[in-house]
C-alpha atoms as a PDB file:
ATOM      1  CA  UNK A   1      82.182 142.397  70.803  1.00  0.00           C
ATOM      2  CA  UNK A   2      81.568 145.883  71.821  1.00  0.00           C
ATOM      3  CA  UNK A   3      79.215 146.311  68.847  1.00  0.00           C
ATOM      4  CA  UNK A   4      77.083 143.253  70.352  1.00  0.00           C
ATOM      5  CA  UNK A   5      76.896 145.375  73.713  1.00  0.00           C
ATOM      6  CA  UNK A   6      75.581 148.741  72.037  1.00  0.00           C
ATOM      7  CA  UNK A   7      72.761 146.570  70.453  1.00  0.00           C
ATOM      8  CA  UNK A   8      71.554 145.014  73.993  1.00  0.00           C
ATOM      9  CA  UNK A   9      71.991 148.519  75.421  1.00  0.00           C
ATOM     10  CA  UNK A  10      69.501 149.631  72.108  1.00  0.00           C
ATOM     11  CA  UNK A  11      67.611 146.634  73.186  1.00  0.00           C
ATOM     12  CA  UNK A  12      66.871 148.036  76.560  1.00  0.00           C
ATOM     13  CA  UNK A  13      65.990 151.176  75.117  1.00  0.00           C
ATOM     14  CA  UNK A  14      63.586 149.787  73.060  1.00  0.00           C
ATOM     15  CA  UNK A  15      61.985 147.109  75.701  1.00  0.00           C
ATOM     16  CA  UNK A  16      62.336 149.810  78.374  1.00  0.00           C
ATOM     17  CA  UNK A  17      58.297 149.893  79.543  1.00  0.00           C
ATOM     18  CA  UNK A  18      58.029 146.145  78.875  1.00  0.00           C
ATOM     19  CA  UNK A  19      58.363 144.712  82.223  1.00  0.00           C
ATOM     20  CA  UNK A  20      57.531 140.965  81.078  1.00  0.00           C
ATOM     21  CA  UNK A  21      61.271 140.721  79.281  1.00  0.00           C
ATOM     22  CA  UNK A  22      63.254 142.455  81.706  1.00  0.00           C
ATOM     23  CA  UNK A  23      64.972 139.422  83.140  1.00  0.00           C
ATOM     24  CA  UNK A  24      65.570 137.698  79.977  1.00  0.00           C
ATOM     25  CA  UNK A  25      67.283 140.352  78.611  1.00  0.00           C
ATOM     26  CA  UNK A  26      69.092 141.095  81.801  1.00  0.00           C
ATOM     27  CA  UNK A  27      70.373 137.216  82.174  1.00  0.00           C
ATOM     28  CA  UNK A  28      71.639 137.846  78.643  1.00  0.00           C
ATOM     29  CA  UNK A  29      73.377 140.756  79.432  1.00  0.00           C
ATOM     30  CA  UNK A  30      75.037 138.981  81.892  1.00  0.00           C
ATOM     31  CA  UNK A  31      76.545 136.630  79.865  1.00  0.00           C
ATOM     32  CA  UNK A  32      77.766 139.094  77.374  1.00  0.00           C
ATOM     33  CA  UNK A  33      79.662 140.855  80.359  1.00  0.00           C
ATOM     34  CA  UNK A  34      80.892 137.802  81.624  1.00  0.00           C
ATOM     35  CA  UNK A  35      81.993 137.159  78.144  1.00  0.00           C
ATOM     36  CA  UNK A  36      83.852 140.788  78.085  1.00  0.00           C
ATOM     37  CA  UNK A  37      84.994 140.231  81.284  1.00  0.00           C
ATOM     38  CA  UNK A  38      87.380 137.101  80.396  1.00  0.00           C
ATOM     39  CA  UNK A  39      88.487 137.974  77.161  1.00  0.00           C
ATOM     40  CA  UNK A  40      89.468 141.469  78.928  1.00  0.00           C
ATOM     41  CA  UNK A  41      91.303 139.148  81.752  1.00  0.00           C
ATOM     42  CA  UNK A  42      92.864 136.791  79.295  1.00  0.00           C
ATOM     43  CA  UNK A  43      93.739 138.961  76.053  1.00  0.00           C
ATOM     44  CA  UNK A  44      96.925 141.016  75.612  1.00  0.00           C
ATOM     45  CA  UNK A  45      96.642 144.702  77.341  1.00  0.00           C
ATOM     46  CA  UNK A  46      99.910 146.579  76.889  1.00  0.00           C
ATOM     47  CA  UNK A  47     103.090 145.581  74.409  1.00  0.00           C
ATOM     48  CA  UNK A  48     106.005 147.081  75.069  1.00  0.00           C
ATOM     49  CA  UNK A  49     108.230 146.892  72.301  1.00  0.00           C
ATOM     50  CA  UNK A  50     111.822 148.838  71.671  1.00  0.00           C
ATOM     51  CA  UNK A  51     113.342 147.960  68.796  1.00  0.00           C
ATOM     52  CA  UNK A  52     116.884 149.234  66.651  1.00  0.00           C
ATOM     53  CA  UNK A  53     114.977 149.334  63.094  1.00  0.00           C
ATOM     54  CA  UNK A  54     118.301 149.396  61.719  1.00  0.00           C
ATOM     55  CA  UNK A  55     122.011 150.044  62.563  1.00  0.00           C
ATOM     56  CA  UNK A  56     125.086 150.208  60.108  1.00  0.00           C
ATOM     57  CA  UNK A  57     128.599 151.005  60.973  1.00  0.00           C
ATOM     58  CA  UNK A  58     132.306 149.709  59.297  1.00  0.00           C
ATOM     59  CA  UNK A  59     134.149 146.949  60.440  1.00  0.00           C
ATOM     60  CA  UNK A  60     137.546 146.179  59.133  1.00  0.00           C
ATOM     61  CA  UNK A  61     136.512 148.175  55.675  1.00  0.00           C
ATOM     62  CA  UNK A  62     133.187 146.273  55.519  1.00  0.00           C
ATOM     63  CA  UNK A  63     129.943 147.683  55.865  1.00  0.00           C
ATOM     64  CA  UNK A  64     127.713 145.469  58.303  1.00  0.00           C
ATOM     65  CA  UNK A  65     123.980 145.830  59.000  1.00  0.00           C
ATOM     66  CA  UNK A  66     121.971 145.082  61.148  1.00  0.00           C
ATOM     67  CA  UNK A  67     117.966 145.782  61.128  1.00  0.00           C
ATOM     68  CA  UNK A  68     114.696 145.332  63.326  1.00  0.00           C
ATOM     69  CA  UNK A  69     116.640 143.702  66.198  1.00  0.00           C
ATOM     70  CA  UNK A  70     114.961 143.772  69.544  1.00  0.00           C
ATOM     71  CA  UNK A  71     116.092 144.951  72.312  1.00  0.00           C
ATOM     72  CA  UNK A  72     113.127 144.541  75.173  1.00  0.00           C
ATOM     73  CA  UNK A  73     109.827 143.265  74.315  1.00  0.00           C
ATOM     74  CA  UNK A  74     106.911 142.371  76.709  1.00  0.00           C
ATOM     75  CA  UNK A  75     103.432 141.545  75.834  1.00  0.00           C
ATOM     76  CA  UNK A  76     101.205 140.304  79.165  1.00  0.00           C
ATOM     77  CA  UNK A  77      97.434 140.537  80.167  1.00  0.00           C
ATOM     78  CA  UNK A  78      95.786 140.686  83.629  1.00  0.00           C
ATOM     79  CA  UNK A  79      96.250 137.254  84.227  1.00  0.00           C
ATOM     80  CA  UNK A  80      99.755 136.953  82.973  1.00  0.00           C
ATOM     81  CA  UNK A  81     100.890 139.530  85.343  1.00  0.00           C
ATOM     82  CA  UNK A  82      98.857 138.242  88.455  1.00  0.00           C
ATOM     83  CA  UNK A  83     100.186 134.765  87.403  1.00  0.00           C
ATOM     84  CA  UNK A  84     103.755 136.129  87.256  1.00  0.00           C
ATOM     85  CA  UNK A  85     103.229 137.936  90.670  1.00  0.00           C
ATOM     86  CA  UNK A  86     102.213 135.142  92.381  1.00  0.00           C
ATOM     87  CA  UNK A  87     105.507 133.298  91.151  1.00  0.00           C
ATOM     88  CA  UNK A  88     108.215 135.438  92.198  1.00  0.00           C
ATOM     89  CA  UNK A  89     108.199 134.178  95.895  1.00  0.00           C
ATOM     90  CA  UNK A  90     108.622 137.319  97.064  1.00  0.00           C
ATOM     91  CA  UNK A  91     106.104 138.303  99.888  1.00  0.00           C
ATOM     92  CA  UNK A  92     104.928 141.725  99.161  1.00  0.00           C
ATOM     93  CA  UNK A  93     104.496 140.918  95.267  1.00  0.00           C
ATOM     94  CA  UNK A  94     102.329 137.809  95.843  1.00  0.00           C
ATOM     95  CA  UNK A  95     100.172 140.245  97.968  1.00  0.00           C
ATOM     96  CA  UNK A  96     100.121 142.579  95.490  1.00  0.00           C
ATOM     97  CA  UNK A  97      98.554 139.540  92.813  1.00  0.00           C
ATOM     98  CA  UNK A  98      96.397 138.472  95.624  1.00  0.00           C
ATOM     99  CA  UNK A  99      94.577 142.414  95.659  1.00  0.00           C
ATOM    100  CA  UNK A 100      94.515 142.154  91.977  1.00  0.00           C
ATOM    101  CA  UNK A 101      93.235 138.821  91.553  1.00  0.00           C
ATOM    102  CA  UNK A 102      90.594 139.509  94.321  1.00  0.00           C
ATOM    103  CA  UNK A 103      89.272 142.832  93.496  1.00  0.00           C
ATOM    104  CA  UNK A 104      89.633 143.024  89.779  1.00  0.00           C
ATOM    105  CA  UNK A 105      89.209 139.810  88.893  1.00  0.00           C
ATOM    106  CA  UNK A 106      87.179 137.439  91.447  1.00  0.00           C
ATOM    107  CA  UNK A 107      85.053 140.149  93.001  1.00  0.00           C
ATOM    108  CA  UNK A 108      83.104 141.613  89.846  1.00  0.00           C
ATOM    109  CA  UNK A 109      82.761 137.793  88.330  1.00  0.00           C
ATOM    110  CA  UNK A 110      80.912 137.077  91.961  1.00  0.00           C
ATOM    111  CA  UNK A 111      78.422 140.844  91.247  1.00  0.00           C
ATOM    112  CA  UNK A 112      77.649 139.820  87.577  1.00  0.00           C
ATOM    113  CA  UNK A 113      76.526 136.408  88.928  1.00  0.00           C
ATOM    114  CA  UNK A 114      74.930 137.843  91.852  1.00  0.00           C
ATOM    115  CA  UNK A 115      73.171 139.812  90.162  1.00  0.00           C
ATOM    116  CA  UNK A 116      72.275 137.345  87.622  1.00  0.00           C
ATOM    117  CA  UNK A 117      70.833 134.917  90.038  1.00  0.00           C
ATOM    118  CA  UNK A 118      69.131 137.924  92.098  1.00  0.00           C
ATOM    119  CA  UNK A 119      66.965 138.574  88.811  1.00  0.00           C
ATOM    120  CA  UNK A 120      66.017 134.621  88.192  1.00  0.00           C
ATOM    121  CA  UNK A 121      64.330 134.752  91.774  1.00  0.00           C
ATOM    122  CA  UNK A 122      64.057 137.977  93.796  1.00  0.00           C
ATOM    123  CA  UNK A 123      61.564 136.907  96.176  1.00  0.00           C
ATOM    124  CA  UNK A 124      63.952 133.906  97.041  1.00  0.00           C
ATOM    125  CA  UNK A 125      67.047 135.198  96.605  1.00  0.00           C
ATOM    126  CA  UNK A 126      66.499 138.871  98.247  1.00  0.00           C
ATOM    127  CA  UNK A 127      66.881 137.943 101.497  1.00  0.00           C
ATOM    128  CA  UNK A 128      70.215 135.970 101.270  1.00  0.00           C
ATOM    129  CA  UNK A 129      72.607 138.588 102.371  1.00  0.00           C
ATOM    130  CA  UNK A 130      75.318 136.958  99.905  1.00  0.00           C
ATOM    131  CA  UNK A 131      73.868 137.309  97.159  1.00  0.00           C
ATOM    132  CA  UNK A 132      72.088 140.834  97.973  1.00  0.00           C
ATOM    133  CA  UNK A 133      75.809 141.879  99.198  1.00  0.00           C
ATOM    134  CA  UNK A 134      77.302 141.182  95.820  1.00  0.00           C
ATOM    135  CA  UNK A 135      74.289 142.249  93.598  1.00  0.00           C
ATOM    136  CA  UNK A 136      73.573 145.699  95.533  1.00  0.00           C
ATOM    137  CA  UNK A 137      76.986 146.683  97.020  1.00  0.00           C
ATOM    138  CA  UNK A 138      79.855 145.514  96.242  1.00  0.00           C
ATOM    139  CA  UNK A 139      80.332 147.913  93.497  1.00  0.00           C
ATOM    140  CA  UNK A 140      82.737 149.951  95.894  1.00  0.00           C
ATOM    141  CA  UNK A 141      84.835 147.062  96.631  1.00  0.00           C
ATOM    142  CA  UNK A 142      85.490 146.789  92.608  1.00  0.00           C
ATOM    143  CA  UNK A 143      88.720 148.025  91.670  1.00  0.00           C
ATOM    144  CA  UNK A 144      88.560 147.248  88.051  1.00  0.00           C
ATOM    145  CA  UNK A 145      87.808 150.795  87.036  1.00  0.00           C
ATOM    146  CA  UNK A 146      90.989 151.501  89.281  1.00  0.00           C
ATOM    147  CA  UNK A 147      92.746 148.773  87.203  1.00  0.00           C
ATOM    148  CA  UNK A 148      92.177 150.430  83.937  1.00  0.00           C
ATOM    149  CA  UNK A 149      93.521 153.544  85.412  1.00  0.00           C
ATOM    150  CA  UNK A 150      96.431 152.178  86.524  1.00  0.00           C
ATOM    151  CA  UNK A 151      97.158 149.811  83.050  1.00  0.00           C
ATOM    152  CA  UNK A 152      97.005 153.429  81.084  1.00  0.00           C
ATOM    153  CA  UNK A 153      99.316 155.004  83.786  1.00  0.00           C
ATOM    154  CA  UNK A 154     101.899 152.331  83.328  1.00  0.00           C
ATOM    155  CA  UNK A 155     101.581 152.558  79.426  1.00  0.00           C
ATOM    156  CA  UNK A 156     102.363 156.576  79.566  1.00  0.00           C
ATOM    157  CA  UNK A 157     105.155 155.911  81.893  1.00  0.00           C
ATOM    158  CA  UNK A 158     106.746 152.907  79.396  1.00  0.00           C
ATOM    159  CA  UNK A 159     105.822 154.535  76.394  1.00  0.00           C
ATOM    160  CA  UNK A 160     107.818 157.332  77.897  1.00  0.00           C
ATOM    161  CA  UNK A 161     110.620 155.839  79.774  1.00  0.00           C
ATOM    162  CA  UNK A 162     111.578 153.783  76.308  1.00  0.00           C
ATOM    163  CA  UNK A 163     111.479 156.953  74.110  1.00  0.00           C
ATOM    164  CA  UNK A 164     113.754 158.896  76.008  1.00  0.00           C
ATOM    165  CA  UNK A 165     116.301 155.593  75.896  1.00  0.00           C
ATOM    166  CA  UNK A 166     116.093 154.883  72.353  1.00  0.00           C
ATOM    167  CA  UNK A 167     116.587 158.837  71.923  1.00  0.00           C
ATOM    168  CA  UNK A 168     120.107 158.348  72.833  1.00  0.00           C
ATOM    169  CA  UNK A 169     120.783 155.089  70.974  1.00  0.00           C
ATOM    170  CA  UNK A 170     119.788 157.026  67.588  1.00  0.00           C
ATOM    171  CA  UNK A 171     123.741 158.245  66.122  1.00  0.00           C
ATOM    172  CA  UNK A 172     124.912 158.677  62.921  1.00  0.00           C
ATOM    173  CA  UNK A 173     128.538 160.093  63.404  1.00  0.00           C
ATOM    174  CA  UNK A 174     129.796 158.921  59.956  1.00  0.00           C
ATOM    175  CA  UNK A 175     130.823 155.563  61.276  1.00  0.00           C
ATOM    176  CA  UNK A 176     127.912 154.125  63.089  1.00  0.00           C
ATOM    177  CA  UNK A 177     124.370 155.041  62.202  1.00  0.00           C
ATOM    178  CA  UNK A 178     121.118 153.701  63.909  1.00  0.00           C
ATOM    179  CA  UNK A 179     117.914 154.016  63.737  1.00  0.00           C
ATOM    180  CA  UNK A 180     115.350 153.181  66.900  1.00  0.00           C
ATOM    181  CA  UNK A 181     111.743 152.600  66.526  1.00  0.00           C
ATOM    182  CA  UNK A 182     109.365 152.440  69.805  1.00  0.00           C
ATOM    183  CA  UNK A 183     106.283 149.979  69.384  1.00  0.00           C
ATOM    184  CA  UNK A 184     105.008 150.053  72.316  1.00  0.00           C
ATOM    185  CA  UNK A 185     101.165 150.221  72.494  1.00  0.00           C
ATOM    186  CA  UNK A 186      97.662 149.865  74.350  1.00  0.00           C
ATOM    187  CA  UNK A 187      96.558 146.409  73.310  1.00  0.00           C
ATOM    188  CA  UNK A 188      92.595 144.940  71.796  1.00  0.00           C
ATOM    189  CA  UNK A 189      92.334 143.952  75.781  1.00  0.00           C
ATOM    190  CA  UNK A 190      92.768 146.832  77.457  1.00  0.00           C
ATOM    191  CA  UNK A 191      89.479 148.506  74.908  1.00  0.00           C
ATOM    192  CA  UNK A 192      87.291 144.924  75.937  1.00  0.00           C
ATOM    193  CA  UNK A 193      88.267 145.815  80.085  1.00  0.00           C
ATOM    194  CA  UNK A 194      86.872 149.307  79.571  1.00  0.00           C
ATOM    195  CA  UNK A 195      84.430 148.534  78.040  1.00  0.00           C
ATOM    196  CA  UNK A 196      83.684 145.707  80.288  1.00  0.00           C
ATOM    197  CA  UNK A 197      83.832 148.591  82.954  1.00  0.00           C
ATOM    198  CA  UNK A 198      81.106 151.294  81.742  1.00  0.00           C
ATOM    199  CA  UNK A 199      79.234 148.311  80.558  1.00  0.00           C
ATOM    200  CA  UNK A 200      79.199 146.739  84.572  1.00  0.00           C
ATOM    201  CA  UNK A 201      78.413 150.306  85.646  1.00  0.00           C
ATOM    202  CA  UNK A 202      75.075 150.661  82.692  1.00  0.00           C
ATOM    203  CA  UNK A 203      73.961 147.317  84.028  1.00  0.00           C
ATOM    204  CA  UNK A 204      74.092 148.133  87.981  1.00  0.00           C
ATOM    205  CA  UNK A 205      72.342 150.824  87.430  1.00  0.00           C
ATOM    206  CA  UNK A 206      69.466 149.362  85.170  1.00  0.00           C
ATOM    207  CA  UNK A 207      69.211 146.480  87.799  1.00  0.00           C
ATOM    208  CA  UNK A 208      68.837 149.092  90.573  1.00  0.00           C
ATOM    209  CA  UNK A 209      65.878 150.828  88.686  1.00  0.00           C
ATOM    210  CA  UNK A 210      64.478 147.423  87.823  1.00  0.00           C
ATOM    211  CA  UNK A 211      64.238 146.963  91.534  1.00  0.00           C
ATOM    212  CA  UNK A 212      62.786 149.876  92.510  1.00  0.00           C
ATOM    213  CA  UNK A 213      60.115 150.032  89.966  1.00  0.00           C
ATOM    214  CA  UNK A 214      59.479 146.177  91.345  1.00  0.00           C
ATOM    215  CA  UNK A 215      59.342 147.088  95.089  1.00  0.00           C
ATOM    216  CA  UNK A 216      57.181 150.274  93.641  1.00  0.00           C
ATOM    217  CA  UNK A 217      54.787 147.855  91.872  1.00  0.00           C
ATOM    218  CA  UNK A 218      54.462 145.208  94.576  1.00  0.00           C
ATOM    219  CA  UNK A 219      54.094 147.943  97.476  1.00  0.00           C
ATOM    220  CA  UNK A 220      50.870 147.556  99.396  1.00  0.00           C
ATOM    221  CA  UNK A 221      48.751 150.697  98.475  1.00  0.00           C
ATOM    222  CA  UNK A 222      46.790 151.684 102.415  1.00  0.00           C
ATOM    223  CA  UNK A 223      43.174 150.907 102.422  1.00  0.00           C
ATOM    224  CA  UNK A 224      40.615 153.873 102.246  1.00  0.00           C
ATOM    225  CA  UNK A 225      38.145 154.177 104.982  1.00  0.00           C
ATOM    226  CA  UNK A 226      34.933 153.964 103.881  1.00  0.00           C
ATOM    227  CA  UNK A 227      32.365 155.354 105.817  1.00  0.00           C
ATOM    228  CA  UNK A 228      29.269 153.957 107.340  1.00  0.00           C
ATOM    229  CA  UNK A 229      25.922 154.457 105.770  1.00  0.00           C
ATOM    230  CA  UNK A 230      23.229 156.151 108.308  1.00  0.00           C
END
């Protein structure tokens, strides 16, 4: 997937003085970042994972093992977690999924098709201060650059916070000996949401210099005087 958006971003390279396939390409960017965009919502982002790989000790003279037993192990996307806020019934979490669902989830779907529908008719579209809103500006209300931010925070802090527990569950004083392995890990969503991110910001800016080389093209140019023949 994120080899398909290099090539459209060589594709606009290439195509980049020929005006007449701008907004095919541009709808069909679209749709590949709507397509990152979901798959980045919908597919697994962090795993936490703490495991006892193995664990032996004596029992009335036998020798009893246990291995890869698991002691905690999570595994959510965007979605799952917004879906799981929503459900607690508590008050400030639901608000919490609310913010999440709105600004990382609802608000750049409504720019990519804003955008999208901007390019299929400017001259219609330009003046409708929805769709201008969405396509032009609401890049600041966007927090899913924050999001990814805050997904790699929580993943230093768990990858942490299990290490230092499973630290003190590894023994081996002669009659019990264990053996703790930490899986946790970033997850194939979290790489699609960034690069859903950079990709969002590439486009925005290659639909604002669209534009102004448009509004450059179409401008008026001022009449010269010519003056009258004695």
């Amino acid at each position: 997937m994120l080899g398909g958006i290099v090539v459209i971003l060589i594709l606009w390279w290439l195509i980049r003085n020929r005006k007449d396939l701008y907004t095919p390409l541009y709808i069909m960017s679209i749709l590949s970042a709507l397509i990152l965009l979901i798959v980045g919502l919908t597919t697994t982002m962090i795993q936490i994972d703490a495991r006892i790989q193995e664990m032996d000790f004596y029992l009335l003279g036998q020798n009893i093992t246990f291995k890869n037993q698991v002691l905690f192990f999570q595994s959510k996307s965007i979605l799952d977690v917004v879906e799981l806020l929503l459900k607690t019934g508590k008050l400030d979490s639901e608000i919490v999924g609310v913010l999440i669902l709105a600004f990382s989830i609802l608000f750049p779907m409504m720019k990519l098709l804003s955008t999208g529908i901007y390019m299929l008719d400017q001259k219609r579209w330009a003046k409708n201060k929805f769709i201008y809103y969405f396509a032009f500006k609401s890049g600041k209300w966007s927090m899913a650059d924050v999001m990814v931010v805050a997904i790699l925070m929580t993943y230093i802090g768990f990858n942490g916070i299990v290490n230092s527990t499973l630290s003190d569950l590894n023994l081996d004083n002669g009659t019990i000996s264990s053996i703790t392995t930490n899986n946790t890990a970033i997850q194939p969503g979290y790489i699609i949401f960034i690069g859903f991110v950079l990709y969002g910001f590439t486009l925005s800016g290659i639909l604002k210099k669209i534009t102004k080389e448009k509004e450059s093209y179409l401008k008026p140019v001022a009449a010269t005087p010519i003056a009258s023949a004695r």
